[in-house]
N, C-alpha and C. Protein backbone atom coordinates (compact mmCIF):
# COMPACT_ATOMS: atom_id res chain seq x y z
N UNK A 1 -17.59 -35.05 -8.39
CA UNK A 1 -16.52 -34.38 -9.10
C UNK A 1 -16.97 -33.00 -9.58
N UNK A 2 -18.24 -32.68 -10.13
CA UNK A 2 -18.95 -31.26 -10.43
C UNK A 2 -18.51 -30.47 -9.54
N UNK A 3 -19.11 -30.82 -8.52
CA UNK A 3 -18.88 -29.75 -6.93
C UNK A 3 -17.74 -29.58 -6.71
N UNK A 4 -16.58 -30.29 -6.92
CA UNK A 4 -15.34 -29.76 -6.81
C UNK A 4 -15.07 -28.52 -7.84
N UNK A 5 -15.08 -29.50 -8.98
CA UNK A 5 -15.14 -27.96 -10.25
C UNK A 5 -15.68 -26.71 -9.90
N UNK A 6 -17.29 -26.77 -9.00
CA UNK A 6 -18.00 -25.66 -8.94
C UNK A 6 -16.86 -24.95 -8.01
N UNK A 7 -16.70 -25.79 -7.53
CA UNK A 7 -16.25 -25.23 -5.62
C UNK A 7 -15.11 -24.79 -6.12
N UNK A 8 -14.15 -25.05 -7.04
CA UNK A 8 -12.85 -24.71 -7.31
C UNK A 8 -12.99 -23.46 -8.19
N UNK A 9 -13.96 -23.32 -8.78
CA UNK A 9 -13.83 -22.02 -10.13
C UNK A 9 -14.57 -20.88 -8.95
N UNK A 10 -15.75 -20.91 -8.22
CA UNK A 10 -16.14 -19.81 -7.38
C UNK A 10 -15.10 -19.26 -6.52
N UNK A 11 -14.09 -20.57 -6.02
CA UNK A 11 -12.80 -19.81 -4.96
C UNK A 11 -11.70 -18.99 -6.02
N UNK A 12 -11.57 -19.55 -6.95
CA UNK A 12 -10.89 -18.59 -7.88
C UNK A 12 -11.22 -17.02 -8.07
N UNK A 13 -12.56 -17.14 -8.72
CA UNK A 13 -13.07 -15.94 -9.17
C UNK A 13 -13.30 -15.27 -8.07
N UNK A 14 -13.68 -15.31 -6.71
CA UNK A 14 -12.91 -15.04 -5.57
C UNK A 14 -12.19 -13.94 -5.28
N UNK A 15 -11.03 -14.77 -5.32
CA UNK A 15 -9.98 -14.68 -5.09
C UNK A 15 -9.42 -13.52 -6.05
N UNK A 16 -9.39 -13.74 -7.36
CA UNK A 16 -9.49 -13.01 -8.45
C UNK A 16 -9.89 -11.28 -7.98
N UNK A 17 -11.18 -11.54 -7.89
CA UNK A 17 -11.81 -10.51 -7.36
C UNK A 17 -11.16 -9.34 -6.37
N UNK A 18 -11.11 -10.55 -5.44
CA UNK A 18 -10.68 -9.46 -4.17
C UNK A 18 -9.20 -8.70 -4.41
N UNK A 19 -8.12 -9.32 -5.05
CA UNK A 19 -6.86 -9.06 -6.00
C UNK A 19 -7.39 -7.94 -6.26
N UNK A 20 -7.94 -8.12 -7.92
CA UNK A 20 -8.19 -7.30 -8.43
C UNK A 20 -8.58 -5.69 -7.58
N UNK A 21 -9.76 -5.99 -6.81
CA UNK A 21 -10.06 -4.79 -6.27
C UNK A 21 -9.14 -4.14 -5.06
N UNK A 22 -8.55 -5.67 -4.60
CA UNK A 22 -7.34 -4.42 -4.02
C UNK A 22 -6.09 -3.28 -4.58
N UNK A 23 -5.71 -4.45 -5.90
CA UNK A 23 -4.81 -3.48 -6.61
C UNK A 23 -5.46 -2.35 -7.01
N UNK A 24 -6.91 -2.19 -7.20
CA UNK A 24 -7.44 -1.06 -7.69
C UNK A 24 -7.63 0.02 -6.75
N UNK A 25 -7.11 -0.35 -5.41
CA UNK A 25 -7.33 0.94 -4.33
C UNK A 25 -9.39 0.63 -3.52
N UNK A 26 -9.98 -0.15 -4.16
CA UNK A 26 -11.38 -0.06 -3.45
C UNK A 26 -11.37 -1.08 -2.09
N UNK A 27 -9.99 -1.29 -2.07
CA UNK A 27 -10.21 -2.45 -0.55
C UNK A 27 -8.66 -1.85 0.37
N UNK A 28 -9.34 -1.12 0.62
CA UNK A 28 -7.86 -0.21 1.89
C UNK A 28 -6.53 -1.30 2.01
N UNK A 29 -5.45 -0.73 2.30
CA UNK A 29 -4.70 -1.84 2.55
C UNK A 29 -4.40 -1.77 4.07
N UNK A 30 -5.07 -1.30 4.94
CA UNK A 30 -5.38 -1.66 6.37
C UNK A 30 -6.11 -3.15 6.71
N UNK A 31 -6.95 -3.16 5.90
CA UNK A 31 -7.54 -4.61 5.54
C UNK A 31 -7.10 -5.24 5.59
N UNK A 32 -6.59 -5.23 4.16
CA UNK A 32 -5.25 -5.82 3.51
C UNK A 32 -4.17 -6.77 5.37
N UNK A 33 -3.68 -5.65 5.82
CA UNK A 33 -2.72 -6.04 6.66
C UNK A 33 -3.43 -6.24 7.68
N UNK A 34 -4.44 -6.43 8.29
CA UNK A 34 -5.01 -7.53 9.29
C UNK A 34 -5.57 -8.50 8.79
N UNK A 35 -5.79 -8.75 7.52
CA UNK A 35 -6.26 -10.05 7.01
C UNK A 35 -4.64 -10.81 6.87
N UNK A 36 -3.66 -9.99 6.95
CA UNK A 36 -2.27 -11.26 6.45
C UNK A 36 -1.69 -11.08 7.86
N UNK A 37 -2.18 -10.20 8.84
CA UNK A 37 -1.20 -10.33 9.94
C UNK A 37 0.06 -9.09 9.88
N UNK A 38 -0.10 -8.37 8.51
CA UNK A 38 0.78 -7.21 8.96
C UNK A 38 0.44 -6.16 9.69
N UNK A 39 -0.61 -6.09 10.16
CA UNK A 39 -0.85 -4.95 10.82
C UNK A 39 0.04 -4.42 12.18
N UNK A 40 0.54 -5.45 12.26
CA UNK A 40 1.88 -5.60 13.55
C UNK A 40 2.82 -4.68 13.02
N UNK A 41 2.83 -4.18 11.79
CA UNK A 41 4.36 -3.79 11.40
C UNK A 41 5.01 -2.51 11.90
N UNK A 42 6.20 -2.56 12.14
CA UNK A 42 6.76 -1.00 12.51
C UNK A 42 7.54 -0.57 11.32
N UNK A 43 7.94 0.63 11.50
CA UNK A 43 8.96 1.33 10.67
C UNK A 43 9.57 2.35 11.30
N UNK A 44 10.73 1.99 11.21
CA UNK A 44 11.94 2.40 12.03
C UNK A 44 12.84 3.48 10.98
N UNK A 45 12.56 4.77 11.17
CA UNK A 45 13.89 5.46 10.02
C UNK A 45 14.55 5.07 10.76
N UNK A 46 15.99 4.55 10.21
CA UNK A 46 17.30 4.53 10.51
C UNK A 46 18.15 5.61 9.85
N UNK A 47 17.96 6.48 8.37
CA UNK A 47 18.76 7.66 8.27
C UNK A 47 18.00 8.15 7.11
N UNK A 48 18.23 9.51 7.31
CA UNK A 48 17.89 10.64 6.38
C UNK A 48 19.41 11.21 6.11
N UNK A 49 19.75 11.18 4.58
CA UNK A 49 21.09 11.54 3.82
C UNK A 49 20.48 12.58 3.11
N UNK A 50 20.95 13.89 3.19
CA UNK A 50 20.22 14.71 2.26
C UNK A 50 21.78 15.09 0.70
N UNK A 51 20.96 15.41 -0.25
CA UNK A 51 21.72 15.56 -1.26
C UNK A 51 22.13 16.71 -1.12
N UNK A 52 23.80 16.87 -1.45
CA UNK A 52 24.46 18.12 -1.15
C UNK A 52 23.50 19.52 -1.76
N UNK A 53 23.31 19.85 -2.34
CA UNK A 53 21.94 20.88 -2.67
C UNK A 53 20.69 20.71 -1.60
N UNK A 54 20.37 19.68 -1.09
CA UNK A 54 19.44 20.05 -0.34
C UNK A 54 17.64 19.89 -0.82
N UNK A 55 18.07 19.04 -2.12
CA UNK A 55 16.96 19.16 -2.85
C UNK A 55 16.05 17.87 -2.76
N UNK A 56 16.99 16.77 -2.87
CA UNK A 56 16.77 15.01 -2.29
C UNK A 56 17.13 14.56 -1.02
N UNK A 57 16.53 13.82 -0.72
CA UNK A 57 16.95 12.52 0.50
C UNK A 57 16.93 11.03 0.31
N UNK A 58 17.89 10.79 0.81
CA UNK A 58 17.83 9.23 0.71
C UNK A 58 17.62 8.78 2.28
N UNK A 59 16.33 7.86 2.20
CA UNK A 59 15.83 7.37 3.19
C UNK A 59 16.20 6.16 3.69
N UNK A 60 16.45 5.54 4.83
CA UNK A 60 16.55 4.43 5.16
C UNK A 60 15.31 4.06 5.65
N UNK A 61 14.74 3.14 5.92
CA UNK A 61 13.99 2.43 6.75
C UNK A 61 13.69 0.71 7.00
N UNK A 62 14.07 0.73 8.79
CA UNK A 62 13.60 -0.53 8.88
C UNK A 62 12.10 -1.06 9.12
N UNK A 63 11.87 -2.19 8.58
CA UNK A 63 10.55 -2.80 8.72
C UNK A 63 10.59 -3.81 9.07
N UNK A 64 9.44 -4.20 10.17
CA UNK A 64 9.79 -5.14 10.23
C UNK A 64 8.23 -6.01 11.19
N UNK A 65 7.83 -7.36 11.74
CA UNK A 65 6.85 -7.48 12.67
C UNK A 65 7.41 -8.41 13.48
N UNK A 66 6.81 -8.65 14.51
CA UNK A 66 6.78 -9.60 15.55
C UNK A 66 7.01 -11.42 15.47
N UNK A 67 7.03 -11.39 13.67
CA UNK A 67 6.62 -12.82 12.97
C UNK A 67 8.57 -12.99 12.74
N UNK A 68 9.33 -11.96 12.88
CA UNK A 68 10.39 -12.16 12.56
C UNK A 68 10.84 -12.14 10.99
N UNK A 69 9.66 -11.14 10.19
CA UNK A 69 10.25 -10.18 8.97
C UNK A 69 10.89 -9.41 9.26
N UNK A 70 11.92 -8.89 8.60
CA UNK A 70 12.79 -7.76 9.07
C UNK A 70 13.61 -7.60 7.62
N UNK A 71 13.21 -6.01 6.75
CA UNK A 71 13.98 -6.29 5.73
C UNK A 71 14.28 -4.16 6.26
N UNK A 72 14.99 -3.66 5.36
CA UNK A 72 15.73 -2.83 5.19
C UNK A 72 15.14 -2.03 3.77
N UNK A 73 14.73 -0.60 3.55
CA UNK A 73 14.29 -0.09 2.84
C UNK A 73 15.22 1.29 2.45
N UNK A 74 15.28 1.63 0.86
CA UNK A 74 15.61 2.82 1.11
C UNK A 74 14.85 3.39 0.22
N UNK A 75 14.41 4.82 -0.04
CA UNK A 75 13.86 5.66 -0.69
C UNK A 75 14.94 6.92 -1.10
N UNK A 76 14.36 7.23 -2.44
CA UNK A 76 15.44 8.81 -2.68
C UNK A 76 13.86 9.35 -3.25
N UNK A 77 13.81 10.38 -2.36
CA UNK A 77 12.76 11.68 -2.65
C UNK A 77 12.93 12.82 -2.65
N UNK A 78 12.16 13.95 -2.84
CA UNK A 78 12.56 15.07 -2.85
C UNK A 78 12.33 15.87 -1.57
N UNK A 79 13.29 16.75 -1.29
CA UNK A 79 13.45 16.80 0.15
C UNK A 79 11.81 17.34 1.38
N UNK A 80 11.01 17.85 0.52
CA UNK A 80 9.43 17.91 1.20
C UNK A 80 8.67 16.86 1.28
N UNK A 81 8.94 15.81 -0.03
CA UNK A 81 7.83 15.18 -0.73
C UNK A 81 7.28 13.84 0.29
N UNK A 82 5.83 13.47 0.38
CA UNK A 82 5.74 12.42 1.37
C UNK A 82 5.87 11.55 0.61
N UNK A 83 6.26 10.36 1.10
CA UNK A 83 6.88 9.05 0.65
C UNK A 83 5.94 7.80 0.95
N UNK A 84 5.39 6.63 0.51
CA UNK A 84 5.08 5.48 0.79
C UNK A 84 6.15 4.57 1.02
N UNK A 85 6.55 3.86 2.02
CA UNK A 85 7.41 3.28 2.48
C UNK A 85 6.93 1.73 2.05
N UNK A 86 5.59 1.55 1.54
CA UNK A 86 5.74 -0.08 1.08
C UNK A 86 5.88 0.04 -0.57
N UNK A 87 5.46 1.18 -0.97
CA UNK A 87 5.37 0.93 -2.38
C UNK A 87 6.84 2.25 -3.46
N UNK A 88 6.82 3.05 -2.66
CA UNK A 88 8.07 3.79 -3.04
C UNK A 88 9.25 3.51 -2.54
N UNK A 89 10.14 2.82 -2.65
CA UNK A 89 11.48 2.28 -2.46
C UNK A 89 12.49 2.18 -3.75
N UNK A 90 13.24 1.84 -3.77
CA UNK A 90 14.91 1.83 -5.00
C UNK A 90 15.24 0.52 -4.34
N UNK A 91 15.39 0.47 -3.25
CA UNK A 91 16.64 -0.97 -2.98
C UNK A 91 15.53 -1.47 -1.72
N UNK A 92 15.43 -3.15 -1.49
CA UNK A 92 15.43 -3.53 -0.26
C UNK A 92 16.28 -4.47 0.13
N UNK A 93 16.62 -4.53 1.42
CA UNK A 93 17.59 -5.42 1.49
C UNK A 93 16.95 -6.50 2.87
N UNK A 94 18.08 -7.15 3.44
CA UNK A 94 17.80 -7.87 5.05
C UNK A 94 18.10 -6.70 5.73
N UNK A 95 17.66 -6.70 6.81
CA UNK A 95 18.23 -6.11 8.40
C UNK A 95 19.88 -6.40 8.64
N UNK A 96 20.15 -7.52 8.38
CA UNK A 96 21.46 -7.45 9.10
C UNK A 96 22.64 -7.19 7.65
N UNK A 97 22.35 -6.49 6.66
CA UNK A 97 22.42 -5.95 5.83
C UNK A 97 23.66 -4.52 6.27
N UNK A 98 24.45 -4.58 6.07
CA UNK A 98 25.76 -2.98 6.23
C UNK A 98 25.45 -2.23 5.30
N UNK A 99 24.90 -0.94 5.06
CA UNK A 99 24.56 0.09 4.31
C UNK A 99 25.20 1.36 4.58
N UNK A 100 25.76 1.69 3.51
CA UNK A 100 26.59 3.16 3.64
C UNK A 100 25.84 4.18 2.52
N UNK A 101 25.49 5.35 2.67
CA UNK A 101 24.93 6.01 1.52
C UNK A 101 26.12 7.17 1.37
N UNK A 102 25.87 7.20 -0.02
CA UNK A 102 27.15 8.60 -0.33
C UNK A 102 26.34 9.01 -1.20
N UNK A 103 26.32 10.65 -1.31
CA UNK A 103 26.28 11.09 -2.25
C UNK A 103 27.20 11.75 -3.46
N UNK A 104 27.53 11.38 -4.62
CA UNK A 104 28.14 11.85 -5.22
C UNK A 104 28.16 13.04 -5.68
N UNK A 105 27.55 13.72 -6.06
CA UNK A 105 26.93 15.11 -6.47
C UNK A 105 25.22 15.60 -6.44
N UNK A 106 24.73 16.12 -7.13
CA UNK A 106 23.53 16.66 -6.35
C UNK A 106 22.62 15.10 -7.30
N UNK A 107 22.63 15.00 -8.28
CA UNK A 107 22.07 13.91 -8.75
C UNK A 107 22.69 12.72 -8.84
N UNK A 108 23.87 12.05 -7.99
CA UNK A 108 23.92 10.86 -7.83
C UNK A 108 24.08 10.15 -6.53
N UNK A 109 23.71 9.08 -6.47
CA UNK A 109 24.01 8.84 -5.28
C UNK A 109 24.46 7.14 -5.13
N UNK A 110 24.99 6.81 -4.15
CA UNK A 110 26.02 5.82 -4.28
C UNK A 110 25.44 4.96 -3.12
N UNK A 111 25.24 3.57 -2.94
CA UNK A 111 25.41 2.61 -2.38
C UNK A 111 25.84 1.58 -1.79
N UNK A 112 26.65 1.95 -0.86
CA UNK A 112 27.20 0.49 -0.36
C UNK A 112 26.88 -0.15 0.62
N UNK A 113 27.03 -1.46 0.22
CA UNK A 113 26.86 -2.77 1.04
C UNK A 113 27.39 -3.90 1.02
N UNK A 114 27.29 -4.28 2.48
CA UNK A 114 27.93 -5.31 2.43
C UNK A 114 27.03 -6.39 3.32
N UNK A 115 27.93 -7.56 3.52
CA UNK A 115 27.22 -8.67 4.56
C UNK A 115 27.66 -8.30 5.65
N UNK A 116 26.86 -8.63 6.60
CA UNK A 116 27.50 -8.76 8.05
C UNK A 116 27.87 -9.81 8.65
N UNK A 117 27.47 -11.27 7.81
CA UNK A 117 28.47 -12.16 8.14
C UNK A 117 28.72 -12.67 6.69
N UNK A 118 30.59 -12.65 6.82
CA UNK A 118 30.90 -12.78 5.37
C UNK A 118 30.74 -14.23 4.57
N UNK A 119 30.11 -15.05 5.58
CA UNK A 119 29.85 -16.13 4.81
C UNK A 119 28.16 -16.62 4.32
N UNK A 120 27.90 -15.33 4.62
CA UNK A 120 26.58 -15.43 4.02
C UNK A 120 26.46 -14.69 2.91
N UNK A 121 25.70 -14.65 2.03
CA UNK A 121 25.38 -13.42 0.78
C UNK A 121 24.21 -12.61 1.21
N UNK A 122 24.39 -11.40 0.21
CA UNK A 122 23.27 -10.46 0.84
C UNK A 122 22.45 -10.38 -0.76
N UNK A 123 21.14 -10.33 -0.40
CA UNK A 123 19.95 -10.78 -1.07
C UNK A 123 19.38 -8.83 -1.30
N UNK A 124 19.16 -8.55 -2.00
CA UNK A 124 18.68 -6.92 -2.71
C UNK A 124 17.93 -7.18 -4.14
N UNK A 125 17.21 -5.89 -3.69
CA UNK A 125 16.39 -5.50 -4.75
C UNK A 125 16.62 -4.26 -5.08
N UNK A 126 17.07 -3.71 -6.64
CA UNK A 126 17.72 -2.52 -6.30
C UNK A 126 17.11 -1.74 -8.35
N UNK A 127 17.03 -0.90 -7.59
CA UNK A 127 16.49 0.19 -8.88
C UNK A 127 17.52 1.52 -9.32
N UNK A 128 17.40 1.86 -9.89
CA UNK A 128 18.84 2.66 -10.57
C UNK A 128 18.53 3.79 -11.05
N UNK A 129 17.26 4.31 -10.34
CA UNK A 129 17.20 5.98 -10.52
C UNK A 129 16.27 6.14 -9.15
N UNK A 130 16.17 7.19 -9.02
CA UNK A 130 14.55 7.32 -8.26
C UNK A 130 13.33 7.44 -9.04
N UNK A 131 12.25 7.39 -8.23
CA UNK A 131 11.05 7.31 -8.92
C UNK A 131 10.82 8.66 -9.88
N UNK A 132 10.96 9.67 -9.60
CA UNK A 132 10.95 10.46 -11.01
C UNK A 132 12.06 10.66 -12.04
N UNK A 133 12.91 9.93 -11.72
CA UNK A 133 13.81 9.98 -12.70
C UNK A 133 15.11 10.72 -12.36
N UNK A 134 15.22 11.34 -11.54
CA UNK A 134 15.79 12.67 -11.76
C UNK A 134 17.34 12.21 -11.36
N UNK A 135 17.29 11.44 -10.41
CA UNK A 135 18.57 10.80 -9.02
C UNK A 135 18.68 9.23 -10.08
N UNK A 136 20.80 9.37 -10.38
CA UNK A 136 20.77 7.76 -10.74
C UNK A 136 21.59 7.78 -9.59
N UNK A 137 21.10 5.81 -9.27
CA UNK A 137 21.92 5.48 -8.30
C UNK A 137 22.59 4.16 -8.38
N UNK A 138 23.84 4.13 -8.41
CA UNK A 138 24.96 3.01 -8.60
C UNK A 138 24.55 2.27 -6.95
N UNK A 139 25.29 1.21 -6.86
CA UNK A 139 25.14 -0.14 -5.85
C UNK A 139 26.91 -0.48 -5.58
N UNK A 140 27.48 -0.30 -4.83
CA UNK A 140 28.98 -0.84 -4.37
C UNK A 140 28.69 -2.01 -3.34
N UNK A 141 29.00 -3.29 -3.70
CA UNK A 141 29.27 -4.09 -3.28
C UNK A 141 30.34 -4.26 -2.33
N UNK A 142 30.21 -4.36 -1.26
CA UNK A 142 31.73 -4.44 -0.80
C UNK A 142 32.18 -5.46 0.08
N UNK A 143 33.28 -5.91 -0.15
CA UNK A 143 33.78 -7.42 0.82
C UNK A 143 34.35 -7.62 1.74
């Protein structure tokens, strides 16, 4: 029974460990994604919406691998700025996900979606500004 204990607290602290030092940036996340099998992944822009000024974009992108993940990304950045596509996002959704982007004026911007089959629901993750603050963005549901 010891050796289990031992054996169970070393795989922890572990585990712990390697966490830890990945969130801290000292373990690449190239690693990262051939140790889980994402290294397969693509990313597909599907649209660049620029804000009537010319100053933001709202990004689409699909992602997706060979394992049959497939989700839907969007980003609002500023129209030079480079973007991280796993960790800078506002909304994710599914792939088979209907997305319309509008912009309302130079700082808002509008969302709609819907299902593509209406007897399913659509599953989102959705944030309500962009990452610096600057862009709010509403979500339209639509049926």
């Amino acid at each position: 029974m010891k050796r289990v204990i031992v054996f169970a607290a070393g795989f922890v602290a572990a585990l712990g460990s390697f966490v830890l030092l990945s969130h801290l940036g000292i373990i690449h996340d190239k690693l990262l994604d051939a140790m889980t099998g994402y290294d397969s992944t693509t990313v597909n822009l599907v649209s660049d919406t620029p804000s009537p000024n010319l100053q933001y974009v709202a990004t689409i992108n699909k992602v997706g691998n060979g394992t049959g993940w497939c989700e839907v990304r969007i980003e609002v950045h500023k129209k030079d700025a480079a973007f991280d596509w796993e960790r800078n996002f506002v909304c994710i959704t599914g792939c088979d996900t209907k997305l319309d982007l509008k912009w309302e004026d130079d700082q808002h911007l509008i969302v709609g979606y819907a299902a593509a089959d209406p007897l399913k629901g659509v599953h989102t993750y959705q944030q309500f500004r962009s990452n610096d603050s600057i862009v709010s963005i509403a979500y339209l549901l639509r049926q």
